[in-house]
C-alpha atoms as a PDB file:
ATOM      1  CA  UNK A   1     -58.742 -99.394  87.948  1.00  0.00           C
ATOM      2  CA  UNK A   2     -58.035 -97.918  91.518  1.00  0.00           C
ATOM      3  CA  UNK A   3     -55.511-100.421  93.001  1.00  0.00           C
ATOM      4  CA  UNK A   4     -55.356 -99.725  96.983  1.00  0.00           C
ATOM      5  CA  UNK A   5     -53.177-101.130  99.938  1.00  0.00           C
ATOM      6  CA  UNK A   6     -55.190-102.385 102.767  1.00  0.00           C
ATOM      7  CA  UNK A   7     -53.514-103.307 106.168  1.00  0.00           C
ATOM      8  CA  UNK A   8     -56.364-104.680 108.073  1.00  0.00           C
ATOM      9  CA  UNK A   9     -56.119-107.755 110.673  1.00  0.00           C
ATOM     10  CA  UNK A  10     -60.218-108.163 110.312  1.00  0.00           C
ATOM     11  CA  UNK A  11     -60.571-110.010 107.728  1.00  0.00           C
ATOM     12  CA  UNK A  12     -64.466-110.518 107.491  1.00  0.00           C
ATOM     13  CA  UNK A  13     -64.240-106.461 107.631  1.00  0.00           C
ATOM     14  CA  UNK A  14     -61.670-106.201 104.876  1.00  0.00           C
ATOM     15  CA  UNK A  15     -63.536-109.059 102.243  1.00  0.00           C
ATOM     16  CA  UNK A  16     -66.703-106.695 102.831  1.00  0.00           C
ATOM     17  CA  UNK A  17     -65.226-103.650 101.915  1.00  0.00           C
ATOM     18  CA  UNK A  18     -63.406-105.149  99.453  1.00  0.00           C
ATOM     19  CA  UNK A  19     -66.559-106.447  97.910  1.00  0.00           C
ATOM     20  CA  UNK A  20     -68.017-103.162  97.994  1.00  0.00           C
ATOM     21  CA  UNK A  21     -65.732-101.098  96.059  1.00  0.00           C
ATOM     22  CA  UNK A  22     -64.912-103.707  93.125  1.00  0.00           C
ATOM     23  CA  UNK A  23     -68.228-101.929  91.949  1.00  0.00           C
ATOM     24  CA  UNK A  24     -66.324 -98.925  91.632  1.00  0.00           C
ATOM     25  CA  UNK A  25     -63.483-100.937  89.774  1.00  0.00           C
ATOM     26  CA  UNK A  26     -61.759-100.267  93.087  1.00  0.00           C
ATOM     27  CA  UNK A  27     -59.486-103.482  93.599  1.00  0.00           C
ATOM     28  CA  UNK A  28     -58.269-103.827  97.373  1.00  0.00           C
ATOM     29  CA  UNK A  29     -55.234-105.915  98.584  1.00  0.00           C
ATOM     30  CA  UNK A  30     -55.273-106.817 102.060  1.00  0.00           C
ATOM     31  CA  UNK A  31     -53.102-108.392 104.317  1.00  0.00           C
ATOM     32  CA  UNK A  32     -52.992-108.607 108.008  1.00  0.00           C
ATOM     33  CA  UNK A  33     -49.536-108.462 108.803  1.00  0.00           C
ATOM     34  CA  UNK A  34     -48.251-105.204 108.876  1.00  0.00           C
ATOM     35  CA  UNK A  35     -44.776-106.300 107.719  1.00  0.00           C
ATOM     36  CA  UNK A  36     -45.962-108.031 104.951  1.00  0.00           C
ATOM     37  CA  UNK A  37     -48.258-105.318 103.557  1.00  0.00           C
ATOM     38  CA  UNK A  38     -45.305-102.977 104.112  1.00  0.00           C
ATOM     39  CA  UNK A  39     -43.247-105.362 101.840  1.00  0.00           C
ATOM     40  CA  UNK A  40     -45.844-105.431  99.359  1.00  0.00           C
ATOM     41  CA  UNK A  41     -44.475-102.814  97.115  1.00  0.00           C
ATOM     42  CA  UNK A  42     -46.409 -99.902  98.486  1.00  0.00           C
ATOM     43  CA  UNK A  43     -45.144 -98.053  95.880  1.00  0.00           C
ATOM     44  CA  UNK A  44     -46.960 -99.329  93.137  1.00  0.00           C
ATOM     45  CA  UNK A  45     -50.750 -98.684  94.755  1.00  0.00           C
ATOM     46  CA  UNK A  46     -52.963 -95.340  94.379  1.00  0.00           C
ATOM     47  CA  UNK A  47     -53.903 -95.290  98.157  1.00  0.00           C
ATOM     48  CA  UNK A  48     -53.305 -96.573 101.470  1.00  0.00           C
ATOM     49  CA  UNK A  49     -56.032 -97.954 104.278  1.00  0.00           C
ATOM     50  CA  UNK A  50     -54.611 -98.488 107.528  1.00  0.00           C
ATOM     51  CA  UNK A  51     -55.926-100.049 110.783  1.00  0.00           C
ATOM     52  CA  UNK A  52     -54.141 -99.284 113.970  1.00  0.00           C
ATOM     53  CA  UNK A  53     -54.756-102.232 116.272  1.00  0.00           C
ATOM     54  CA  UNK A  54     -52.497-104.547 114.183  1.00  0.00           C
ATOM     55  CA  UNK A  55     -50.412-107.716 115.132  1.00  0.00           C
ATOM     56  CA  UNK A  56     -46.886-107.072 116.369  1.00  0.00           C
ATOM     57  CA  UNK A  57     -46.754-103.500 115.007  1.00  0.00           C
ATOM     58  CA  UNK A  58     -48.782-100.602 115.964  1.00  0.00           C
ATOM     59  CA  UNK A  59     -50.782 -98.907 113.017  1.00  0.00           C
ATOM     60  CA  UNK A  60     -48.933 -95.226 113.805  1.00  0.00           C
ATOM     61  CA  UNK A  61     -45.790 -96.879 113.230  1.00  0.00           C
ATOM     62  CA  UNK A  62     -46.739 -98.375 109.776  1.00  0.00           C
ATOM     63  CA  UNK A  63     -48.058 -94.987 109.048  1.00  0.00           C
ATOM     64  CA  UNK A  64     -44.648 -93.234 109.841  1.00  0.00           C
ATOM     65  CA  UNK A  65     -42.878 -95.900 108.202  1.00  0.00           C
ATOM     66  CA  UNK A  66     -45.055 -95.231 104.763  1.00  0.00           C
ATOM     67  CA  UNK A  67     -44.987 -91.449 105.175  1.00  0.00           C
ATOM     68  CA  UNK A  68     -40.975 -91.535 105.118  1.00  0.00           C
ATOM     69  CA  UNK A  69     -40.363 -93.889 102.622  1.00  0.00           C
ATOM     70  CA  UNK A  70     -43.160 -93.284  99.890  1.00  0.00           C
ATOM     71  CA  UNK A  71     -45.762 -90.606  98.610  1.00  0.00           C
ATOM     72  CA  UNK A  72     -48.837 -92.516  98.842  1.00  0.00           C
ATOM     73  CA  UNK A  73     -52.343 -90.993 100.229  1.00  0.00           C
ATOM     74  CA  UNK A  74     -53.441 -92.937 103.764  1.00  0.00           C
ATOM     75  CA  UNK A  75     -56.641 -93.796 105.088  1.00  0.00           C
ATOM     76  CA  UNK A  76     -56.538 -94.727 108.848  1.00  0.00           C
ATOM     77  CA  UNK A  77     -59.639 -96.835 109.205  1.00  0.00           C
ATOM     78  CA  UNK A  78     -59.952 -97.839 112.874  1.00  0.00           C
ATOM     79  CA  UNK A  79     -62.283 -98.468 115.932  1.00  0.00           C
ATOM     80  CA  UNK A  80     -59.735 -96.890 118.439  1.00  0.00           C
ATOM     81  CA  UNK A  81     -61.401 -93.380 119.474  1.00  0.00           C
ATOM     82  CA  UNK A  82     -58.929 -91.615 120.917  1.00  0.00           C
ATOM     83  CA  UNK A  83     -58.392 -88.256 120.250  1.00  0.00           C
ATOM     84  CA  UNK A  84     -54.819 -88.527 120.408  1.00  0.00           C
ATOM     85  CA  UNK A  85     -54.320 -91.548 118.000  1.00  0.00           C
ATOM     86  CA  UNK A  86     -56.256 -89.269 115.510  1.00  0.00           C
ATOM     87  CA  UNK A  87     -54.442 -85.988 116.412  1.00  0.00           C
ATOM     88  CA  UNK A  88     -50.990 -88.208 115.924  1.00  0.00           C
ATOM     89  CA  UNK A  89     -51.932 -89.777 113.451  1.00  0.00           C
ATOM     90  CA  UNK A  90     -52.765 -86.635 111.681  1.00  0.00           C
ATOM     91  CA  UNK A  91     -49.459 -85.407 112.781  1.00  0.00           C
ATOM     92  CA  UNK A  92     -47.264 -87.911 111.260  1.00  0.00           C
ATOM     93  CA  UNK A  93     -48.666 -87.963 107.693  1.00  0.00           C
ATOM     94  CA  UNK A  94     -51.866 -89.252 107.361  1.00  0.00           C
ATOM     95  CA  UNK A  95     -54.717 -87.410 104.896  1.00  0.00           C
ATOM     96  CA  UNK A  96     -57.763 -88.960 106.508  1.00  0.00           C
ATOM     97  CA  UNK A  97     -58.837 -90.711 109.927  1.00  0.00           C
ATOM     98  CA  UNK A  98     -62.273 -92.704 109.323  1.00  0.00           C
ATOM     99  CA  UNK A  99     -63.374 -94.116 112.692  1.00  0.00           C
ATOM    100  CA  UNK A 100     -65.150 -97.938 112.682  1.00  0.00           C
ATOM    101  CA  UNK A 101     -67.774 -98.966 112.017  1.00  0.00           C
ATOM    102  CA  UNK A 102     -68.694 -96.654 109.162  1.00  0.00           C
ATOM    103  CA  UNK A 103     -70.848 -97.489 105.855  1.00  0.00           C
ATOM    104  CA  UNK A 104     -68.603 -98.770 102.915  1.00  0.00           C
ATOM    105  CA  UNK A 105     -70.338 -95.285 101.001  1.00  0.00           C
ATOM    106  CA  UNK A 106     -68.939 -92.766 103.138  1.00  0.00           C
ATOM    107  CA  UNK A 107     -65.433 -94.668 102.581  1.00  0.00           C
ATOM    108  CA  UNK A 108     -65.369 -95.204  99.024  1.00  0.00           C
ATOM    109  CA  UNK A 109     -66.172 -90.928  99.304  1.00  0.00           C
ATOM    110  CA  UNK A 110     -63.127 -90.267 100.849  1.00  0.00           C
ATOM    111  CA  UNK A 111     -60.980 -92.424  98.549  1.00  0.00           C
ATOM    112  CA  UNK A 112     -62.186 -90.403  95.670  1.00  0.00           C
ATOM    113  CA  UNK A 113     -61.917 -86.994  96.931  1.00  0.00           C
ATOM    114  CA  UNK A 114     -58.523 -88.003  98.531  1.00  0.00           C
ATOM    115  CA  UNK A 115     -57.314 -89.069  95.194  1.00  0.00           C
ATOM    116  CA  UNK A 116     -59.053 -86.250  93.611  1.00  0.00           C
ATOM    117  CA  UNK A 117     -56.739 -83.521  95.778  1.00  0.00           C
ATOM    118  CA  UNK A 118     -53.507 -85.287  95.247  1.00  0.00           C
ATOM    119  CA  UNK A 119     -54.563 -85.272  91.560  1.00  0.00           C
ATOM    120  CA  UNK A 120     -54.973 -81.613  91.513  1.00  0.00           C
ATOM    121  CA  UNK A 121     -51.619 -81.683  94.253  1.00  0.00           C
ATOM    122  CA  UNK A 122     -49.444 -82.941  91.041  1.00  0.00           C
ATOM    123  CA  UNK A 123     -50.981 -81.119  88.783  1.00  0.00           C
ATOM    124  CA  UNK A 124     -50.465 -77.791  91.119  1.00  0.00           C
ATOM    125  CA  UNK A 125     -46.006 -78.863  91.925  1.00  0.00           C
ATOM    126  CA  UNK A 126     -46.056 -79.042  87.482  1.00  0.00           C
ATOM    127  CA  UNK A 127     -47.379 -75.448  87.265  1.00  0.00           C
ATOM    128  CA  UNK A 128     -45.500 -73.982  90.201  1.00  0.00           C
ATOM    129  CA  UNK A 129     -42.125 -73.397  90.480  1.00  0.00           C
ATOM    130  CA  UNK A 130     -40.720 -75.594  93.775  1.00  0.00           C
ATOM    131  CA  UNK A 131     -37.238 -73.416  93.677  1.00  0.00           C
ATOM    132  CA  UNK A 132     -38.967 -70.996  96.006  1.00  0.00           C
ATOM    133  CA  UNK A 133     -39.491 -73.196  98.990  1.00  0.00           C
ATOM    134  CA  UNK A 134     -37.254 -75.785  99.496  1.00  0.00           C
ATOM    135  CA  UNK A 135     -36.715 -77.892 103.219  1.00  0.00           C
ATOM    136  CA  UNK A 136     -33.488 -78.769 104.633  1.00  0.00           C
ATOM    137  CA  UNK A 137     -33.413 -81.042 107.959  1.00  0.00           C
ATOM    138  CA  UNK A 138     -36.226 -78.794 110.336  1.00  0.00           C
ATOM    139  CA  UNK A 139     -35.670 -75.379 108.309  1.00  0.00           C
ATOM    140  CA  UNK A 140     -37.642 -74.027 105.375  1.00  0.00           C
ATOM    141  CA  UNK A 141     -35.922 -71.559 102.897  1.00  0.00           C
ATOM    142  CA  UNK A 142     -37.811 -69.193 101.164  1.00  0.00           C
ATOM    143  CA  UNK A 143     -36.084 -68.157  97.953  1.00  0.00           C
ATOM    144  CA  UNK A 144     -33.264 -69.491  99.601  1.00  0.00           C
ATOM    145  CA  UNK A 145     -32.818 -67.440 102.463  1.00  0.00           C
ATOM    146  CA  UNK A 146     -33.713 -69.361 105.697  1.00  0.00           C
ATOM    147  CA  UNK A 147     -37.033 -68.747 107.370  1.00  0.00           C
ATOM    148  CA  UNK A 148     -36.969 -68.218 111.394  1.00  0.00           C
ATOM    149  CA  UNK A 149     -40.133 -69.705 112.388  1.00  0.00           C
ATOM    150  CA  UNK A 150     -41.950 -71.286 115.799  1.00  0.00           C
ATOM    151  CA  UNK A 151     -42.573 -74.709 115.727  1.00  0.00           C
ATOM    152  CA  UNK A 152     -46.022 -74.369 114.444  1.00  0.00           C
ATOM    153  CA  UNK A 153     -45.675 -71.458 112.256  1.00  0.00           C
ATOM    154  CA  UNK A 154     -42.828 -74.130 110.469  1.00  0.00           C
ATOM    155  CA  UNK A 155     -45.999 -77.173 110.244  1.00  0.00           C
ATOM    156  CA  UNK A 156     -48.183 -75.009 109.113  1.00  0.00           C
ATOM    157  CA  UNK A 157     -46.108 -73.348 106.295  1.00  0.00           C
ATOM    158  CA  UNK A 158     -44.333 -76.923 105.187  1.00  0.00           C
ATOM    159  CA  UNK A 159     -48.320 -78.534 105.471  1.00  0.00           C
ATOM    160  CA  UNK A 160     -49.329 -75.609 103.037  1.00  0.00           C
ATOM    161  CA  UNK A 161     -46.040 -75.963 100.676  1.00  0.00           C
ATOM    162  CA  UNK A 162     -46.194 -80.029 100.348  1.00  0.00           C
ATOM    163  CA  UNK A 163     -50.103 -78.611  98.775  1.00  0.00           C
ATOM    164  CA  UNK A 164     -49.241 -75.826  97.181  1.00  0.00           C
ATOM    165  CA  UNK A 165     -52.344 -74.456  95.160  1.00  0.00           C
ATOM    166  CA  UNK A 166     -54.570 -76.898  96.752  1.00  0.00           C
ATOM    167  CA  UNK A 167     -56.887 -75.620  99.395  1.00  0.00           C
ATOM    168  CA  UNK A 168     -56.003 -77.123 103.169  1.00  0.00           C
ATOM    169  CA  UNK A 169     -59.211 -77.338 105.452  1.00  0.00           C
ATOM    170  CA  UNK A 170     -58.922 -75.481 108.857  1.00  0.00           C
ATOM    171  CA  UNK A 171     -59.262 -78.809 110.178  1.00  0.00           C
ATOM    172  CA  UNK A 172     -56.751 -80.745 107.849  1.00  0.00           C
ATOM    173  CA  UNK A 173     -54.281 -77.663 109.121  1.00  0.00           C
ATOM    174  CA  UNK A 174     -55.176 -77.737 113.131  1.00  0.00           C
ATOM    175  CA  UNK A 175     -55.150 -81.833 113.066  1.00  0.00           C
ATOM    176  CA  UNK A 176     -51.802 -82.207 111.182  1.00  0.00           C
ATOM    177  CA  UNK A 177     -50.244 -79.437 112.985  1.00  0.00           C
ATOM    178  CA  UNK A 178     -49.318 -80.815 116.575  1.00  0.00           C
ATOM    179  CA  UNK A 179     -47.578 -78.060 118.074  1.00  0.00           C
ATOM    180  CA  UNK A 180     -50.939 -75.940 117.977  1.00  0.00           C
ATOM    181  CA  UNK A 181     -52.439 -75.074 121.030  1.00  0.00           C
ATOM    182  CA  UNK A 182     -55.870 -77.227 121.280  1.00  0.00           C
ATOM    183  CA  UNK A 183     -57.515 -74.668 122.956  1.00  0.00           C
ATOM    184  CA  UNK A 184     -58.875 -71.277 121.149  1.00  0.00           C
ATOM    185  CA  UNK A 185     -57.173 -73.438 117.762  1.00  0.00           C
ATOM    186  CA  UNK A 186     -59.090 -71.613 115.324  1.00  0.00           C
ATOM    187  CA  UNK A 187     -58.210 -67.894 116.481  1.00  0.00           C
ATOM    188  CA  UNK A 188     -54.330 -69.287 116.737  1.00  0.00           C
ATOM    189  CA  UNK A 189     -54.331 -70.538 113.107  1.00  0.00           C
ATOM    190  CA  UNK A 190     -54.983 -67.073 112.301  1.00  0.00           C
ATOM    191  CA  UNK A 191     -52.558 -65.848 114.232  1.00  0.00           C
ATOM    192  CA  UNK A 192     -50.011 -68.112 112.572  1.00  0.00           C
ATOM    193  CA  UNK A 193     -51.232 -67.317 109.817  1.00  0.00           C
ATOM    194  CA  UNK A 194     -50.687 -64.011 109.746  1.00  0.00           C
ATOM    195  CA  UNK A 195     -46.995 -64.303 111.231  1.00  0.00           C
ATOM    196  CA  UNK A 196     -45.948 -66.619 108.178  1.00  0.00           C
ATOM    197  CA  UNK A 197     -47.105 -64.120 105.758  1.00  0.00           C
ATOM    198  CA  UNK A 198     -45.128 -61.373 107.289  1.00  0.00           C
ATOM    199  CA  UNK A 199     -42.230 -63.306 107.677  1.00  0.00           C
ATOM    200  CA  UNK A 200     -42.427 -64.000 104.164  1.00  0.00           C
ATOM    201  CA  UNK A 201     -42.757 -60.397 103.354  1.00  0.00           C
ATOM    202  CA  UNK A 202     -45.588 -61.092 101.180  1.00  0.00           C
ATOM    203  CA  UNK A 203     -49.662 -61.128 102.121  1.00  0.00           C
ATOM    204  CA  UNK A 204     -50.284 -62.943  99.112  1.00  0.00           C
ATOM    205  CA  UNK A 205     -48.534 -65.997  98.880  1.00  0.00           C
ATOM    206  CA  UNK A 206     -51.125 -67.460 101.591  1.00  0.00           C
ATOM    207  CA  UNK A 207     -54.536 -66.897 100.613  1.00  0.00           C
ATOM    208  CA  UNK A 208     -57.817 -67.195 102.841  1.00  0.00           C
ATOM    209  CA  UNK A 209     -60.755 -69.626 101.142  1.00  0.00           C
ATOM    210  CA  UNK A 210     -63.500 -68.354 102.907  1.00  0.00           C
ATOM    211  CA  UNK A 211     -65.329 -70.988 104.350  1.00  0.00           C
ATOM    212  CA  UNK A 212     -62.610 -73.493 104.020  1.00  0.00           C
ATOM    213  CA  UNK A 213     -58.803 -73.050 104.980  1.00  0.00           C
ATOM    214  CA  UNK A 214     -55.259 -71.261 103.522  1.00  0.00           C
ATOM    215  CA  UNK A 215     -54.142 -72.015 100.577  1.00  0.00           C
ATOM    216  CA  UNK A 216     -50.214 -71.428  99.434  1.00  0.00           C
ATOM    217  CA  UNK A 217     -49.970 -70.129  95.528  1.00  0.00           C
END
């Protein structure tokens, strides 16, 4: 059984969903305070769904809060359509931004293929050694000589190392990486791209999935 976190102050919302994916032997625990659901052992759940409009504490700072403390994937689910709460909350931590209303399906297809990449994540840090990239405070070290990098060229890489082996999406890359320019994003991921790998002094440690994204290996 699936066991996910949900922190949702709607109930009716969270009951239906809820009732949804127990076909899926998906069980959901919901609560509507945020400090409660952030007391509820978020450790010991497969996957977190987060509103945003949420009483007393806003749903970026519960994401934050999660991202820091544990390593648990997180769902925002919420009706506010701002760009910018998705671009931050991209930017903080969060794998997936599903705006409301949506049909329970296309959710219960995002839990599994979220849980199906940080499946293949852990299976990825077991077969590759970490000693090659390690993070200190804002600096990456590549075999343990310091990297001088640009603010985005350092999101980028660190996005690509916390997934090493598993294939980022252009989009998962622009949207997590906040110190991209919004404008012409696609032609500066390249760009960035191709500074990293130089800087590395190796073209092959980030590969191009045509059609799809980078990929560290």
């Amino acid at each position: 059984m699936i066991n996910i976190l949900m922190i949702e102050d709607d109930t009716e919302f969270a009951e239906l969903l809820s009732e949804y994916l127990a076909q899926y032997d998906i069980k959901i625990t919901n609560f509507e305070d945020p400090y409660l659901g952030l007391s509820a052992g978020v450790k010991k759940y497969d996957l977190l769904i987060l509103d945003l409009t949420l009483p007393g504490m806003d749903g970026l700072e519960v994401c934050q809060e999660v991202v820091e403390k544990y390593d648990i994937p997180i769902i925002i689910s919420s009706a506010r359509s701002d760009i910018n709460d998705k671009v931050e909350g991209f930017a903080i931590g969060a794998d997936d931004y599903l705006p409301k209303p949506y049909d329970p399906k296309e959710m219960y297809a995002r839990i599994t293929s979220l849980l199906r990449r940080y499946s293949k994540s852990e299976k990825a840090d077991l077969d590759i050694p970490k000693s090659e990239f390690e993070l200190k405070g804002d600096t990456l070290y590549f075999k343990r000589e310091a990297l001088s990098l640009t603010p985005a060229e350092f999101e980028v890489l660190n996005l690509l190392v916390k997934h090493q082996g598993v294939t980022q999406s252009r989009e998962q890359i622009i949207n997590t990486t906040g110190s991209m320019s919004i404008d012409s994003q696609g032609k500066s991921l390249d760009v960035i791209i191709s500074k990293i790998r130089t800087k590395l002094g190796d073209n092959k440690r980030i590969q191009a999935v045509r059609g799809v994204g980078y990929k560290l290996v």
